[in-house]
C-alpha atoms as a PDB file:
ATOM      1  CA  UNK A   1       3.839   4.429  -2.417  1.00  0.00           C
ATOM      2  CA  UNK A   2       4.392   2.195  -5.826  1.00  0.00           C
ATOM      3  CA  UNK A   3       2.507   2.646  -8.753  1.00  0.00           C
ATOM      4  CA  UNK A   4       0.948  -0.589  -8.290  1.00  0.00           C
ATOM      5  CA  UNK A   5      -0.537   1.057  -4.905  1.00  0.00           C
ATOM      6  CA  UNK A   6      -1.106   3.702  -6.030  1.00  0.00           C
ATOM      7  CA  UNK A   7      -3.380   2.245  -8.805  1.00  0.00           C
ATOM      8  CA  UNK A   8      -4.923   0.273  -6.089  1.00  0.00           C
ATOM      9  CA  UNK A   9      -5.574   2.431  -3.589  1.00  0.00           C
ATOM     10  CA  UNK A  10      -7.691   2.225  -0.908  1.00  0.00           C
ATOM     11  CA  UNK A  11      -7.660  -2.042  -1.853  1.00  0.00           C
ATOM     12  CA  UNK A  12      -3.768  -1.458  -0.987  1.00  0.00           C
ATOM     13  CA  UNK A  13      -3.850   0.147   1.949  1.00  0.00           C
ATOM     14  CA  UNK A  14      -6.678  -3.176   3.061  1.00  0.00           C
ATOM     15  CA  UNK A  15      -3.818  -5.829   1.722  1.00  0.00           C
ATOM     16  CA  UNK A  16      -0.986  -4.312   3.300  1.00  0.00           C
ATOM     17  CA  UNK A  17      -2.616  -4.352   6.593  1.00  0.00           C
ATOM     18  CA  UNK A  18      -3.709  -7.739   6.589  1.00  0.00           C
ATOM     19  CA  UNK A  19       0.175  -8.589   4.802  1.00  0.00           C
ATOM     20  CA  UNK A  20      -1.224  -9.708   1.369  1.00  0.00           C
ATOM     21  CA  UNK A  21       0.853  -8.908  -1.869  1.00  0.00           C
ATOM     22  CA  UNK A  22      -1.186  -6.833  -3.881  1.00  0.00           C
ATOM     23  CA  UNK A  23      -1.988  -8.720  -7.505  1.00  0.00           C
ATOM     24  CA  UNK A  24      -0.284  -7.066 -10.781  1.00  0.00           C
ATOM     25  CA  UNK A  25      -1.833  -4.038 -12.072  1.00  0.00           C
ATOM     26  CA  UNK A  26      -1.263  -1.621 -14.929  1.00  0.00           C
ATOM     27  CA  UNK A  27      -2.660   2.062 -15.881  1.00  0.00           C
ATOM     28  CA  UNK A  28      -4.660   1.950 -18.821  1.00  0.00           C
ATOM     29  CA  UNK A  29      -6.804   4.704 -21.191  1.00  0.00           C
ATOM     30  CA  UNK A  30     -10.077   4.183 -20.484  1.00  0.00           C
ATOM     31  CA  UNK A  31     -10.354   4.852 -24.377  1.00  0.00           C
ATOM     32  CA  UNK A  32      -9.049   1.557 -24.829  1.00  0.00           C
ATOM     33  CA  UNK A  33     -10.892  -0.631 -22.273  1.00  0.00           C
ATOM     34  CA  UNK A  34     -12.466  -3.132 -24.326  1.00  0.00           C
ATOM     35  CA  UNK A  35     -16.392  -3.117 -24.740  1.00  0.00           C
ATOM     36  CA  UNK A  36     -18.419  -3.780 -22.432  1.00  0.00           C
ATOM     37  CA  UNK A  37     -15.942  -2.630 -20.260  1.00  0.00           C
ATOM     38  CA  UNK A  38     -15.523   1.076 -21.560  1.00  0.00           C
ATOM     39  CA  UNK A  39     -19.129   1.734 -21.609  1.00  0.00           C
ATOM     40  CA  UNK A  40     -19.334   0.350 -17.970  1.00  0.00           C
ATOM     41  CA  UNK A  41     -16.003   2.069 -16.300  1.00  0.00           C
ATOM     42  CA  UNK A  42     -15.924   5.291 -18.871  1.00  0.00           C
ATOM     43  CA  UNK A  43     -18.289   7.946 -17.513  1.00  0.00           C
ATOM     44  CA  UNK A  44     -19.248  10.067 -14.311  1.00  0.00           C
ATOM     45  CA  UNK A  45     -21.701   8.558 -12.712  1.00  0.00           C
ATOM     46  CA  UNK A  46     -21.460   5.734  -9.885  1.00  0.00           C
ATOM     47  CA  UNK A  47     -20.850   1.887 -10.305  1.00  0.00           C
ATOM     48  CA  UNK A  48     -24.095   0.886  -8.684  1.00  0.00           C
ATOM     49  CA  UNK A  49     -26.914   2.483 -10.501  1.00  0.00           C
ATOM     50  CA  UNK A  50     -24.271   1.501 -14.283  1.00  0.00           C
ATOM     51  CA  UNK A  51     -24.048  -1.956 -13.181  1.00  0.00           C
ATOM     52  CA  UNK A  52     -27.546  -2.114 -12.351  1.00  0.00           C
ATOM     53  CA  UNK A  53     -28.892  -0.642 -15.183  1.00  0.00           C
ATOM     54  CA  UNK A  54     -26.679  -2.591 -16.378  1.00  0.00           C
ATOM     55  CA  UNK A  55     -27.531  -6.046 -15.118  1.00  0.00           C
ATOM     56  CA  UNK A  56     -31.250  -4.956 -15.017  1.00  0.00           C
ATOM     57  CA  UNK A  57     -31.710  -5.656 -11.039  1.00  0.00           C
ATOM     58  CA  UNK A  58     -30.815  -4.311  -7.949  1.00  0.00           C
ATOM     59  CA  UNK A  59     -27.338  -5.159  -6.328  1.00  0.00           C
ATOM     60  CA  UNK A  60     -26.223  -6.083  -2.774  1.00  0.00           C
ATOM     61  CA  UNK A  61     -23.151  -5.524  -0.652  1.00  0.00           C
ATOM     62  CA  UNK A  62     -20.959  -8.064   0.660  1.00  0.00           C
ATOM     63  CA  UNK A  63     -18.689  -6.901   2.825  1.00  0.00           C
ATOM     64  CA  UNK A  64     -15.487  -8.401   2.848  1.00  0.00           C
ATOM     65  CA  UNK A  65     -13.490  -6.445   5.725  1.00  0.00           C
ATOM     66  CA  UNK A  66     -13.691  -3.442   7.257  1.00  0.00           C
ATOM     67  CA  UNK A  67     -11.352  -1.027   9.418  1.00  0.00           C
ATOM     68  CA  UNK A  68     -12.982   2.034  10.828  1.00  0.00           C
ATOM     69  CA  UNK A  69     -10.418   4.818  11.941  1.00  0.00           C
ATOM     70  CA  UNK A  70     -11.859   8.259  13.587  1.00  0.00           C
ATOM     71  CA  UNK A  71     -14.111   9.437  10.785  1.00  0.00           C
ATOM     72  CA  UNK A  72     -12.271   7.295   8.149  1.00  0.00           C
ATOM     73  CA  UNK A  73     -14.046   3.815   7.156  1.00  0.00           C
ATOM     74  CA  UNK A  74     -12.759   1.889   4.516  1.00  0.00           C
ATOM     75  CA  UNK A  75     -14.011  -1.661   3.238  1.00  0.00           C
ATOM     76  CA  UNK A  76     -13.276  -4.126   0.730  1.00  0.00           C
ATOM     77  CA  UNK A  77     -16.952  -5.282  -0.816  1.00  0.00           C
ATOM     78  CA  UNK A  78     -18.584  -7.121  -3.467  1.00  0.00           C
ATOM     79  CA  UNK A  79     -21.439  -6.022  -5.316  1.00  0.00           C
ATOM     80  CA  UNK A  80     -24.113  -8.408  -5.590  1.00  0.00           C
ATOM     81  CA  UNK A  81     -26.456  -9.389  -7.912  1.00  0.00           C
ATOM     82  CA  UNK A  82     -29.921  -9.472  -5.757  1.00  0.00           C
ATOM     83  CA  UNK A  83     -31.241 -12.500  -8.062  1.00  0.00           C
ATOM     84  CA  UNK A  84     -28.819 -14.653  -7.798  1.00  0.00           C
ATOM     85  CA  UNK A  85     -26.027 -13.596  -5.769  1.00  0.00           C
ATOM     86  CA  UNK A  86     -23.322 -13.622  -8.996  1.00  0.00           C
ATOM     87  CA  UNK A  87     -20.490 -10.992  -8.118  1.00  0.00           C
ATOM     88  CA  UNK A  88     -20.526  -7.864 -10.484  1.00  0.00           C
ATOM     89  CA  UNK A  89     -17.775  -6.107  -9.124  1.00  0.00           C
ATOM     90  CA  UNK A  90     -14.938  -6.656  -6.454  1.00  0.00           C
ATOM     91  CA  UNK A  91     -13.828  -3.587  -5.146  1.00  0.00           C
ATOM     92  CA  UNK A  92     -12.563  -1.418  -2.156  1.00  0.00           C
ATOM     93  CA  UNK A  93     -13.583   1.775  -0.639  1.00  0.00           C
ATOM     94  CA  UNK A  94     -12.516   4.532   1.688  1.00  0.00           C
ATOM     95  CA  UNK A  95     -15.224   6.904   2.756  1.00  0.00           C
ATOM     96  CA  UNK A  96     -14.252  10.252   4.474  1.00  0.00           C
ATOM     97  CA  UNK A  97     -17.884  10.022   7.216  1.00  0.00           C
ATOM     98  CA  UNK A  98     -17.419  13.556   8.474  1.00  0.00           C
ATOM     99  CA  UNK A  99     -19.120  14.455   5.409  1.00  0.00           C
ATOM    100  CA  UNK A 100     -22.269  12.819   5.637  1.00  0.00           C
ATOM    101  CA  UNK A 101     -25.314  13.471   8.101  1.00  0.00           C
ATOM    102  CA  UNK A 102     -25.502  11.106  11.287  1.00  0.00           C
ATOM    103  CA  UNK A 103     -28.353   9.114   9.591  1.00  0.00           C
ATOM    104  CA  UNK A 104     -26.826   8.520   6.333  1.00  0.00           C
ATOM    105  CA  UNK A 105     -23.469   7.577   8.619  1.00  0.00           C
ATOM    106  CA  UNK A 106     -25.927   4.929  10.141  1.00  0.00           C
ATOM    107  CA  UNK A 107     -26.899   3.396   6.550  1.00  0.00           C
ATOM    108  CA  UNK A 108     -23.391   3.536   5.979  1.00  0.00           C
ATOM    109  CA  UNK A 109     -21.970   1.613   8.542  1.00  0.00           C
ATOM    110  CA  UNK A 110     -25.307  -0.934   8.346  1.00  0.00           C
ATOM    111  CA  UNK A 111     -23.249  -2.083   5.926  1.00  0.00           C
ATOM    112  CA  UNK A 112     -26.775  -3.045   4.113  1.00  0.00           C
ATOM    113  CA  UNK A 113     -26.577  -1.465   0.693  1.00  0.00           C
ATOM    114  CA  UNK A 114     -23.943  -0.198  -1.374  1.00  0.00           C
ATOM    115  CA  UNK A 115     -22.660   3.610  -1.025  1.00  0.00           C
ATOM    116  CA  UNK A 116     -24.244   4.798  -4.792  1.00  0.00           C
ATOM    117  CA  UNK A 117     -27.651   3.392  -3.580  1.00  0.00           C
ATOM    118  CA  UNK A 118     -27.265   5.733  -0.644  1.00  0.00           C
ATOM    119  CA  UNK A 119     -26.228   8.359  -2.228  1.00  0.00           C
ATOM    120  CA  UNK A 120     -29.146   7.731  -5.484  1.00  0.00           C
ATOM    121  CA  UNK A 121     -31.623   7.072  -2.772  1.00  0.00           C
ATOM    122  CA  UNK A 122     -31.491  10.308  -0.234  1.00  0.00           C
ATOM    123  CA  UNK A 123     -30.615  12.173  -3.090  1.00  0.00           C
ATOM    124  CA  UNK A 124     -27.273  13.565  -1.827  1.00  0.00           C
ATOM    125  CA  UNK A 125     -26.021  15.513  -4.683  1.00  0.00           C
ATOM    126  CA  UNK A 126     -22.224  14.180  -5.469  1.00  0.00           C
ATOM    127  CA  UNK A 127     -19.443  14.334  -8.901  1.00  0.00           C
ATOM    128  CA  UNK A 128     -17.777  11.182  -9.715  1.00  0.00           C
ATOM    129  CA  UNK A 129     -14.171  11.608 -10.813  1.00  0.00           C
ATOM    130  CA  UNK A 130     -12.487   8.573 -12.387  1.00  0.00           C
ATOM    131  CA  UNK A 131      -8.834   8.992 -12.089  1.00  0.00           C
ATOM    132  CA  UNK A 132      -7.645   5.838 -13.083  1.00  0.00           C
ATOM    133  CA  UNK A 133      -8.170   2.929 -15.591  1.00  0.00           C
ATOM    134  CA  UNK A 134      -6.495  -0.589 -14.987  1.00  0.00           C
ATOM    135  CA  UNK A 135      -6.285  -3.807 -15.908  1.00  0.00           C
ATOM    136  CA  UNK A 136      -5.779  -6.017 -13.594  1.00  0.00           C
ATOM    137  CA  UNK A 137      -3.814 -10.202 -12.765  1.00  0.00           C
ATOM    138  CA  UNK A 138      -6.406 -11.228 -10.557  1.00  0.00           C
ATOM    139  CA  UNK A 139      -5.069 -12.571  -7.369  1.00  0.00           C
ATOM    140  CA  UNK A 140      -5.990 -16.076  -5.592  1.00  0.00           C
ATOM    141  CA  UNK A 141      -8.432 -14.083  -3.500  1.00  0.00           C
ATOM    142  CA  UNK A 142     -10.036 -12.121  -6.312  1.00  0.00           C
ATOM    143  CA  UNK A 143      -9.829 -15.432  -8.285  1.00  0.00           C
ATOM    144  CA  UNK A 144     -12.063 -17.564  -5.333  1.00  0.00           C
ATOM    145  CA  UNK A 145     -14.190 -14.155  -4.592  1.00  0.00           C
ATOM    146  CA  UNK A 146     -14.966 -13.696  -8.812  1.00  0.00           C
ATOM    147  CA  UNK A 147     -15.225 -17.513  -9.516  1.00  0.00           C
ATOM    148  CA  UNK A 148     -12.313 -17.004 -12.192  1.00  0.00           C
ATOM    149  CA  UNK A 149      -9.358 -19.355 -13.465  1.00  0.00           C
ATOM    150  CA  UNK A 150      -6.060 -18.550 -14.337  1.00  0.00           C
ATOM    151  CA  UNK A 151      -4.986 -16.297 -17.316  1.00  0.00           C
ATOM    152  CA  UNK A 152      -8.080 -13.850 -16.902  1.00  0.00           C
ATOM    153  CA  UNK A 153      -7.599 -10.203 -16.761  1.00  0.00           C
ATOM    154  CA  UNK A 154      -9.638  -8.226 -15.327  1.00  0.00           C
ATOM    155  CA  UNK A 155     -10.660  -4.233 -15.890  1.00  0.00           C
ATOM    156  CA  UNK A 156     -11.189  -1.635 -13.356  1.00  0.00           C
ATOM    157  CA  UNK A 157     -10.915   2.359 -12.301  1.00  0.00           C
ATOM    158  CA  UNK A 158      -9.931   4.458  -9.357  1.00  0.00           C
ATOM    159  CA  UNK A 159     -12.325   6.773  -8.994  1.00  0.00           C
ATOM    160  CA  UNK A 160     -13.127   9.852  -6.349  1.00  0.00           C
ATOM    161  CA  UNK A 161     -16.907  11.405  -5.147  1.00  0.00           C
ATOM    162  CA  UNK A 162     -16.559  14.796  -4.491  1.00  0.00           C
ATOM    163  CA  UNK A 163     -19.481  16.623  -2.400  1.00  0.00           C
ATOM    164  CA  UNK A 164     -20.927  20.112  -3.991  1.00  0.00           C
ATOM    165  CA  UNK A 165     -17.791  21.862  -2.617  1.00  0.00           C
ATOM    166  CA  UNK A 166     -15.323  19.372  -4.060  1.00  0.00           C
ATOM    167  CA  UNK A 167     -14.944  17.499  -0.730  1.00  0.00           C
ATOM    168  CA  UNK A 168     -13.888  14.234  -1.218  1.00  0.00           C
ATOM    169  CA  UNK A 169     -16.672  11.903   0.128  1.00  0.00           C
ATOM    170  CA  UNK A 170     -15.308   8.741  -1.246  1.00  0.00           C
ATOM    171  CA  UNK A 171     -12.207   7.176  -2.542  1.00  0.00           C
ATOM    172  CA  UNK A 172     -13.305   3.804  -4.779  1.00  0.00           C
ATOM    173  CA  UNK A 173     -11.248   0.808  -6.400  1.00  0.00           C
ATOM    174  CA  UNK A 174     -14.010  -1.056  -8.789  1.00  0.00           C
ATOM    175  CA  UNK A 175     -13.063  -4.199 -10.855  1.00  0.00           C
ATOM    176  CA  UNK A 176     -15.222  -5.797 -13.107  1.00  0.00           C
ATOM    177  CA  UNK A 177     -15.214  -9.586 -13.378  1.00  0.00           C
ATOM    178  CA  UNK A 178     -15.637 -11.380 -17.046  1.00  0.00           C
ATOM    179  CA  UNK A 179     -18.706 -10.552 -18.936  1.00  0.00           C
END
């Protein structure tokens, strides 16, 4: 696996299936994401409840594609705003179900709300791990999908939920459009 997958993962494991070529990426410190980027990708806790604290509203999932493998279901999303529908965040995520209860499999795959609200919502305890910081040539899908034009960079993380015993419950790619 290349760096650039690597750094894209589980978004590159979604384009290589479907034979897209993954847009350029490179590995940043998150110490020197510009504001408000830092303050939004630099910290523990999930992307939903920042951005909508954030945004001051509630976000929705749009789910982009899906693949569903055995206990494995990853999907490439955007996250909502519930107002007016602007993206917030493009992303990708591979979630390991065997961790999860039957009924909060269900809200999963309902594909209704994003995986933080879930998670915030039946309280399942969880640690966010961001592994990663990037920045990010958007591609022409990401470009269509965020409403961008050309010469924009865009900021992101790879980041990991872990479950109380350091399961991994989640692998996450989350890129910010402009603010």
């Amino acid at each position: 696996m290349s760096d650039g997958q690597n750094l894209l993962y589980p978004l590159s494991d979604l384009y290589l299936r479907d034979g897209l070529t993954l847009p350029a990426v490179t590995g940043i410190d998150g110490q020197q994401l510009p504001e408000p980027y830092k303050t939004l990708l630099v910290h523990e806790t999930d992307m939903t409840s920042t951005l909508e604290k954030f945004h001051d509203q509630r976000l929705r999932l749009r789910v982009l594609t899906r693949r569903l493998e055995g206990d494995e279901y990853s999907r490439e999303v955007l996250l909502v705003s519930e107002s007016d529908q602007k993206p917030v965040e493009f992303g990708a995520i591979k979630i390991n179900l065997q961790q999860f209860a039957e009924e909060i499999r269900r809200q999963i795959l309902e594909e209704k709300r994003p995986l933080g609200a879930i998670l915030y919502d039946e309280k399942i305890p969880y640690t966010s791990r961001p592994i990663a910081f990037i920045q990010v040539t958007p591609d022409a899908l990401m470009k269509r999908l965020l409403g961008l034009g050309d010469n924009t960079l865009l900021f992101g993380r790879r980041n990991i939920l872990l479950g109380p015993s350091q399961q991994t419950l989640a692998d996450i790619l989350e890129v910010l459009p402009p603010i």
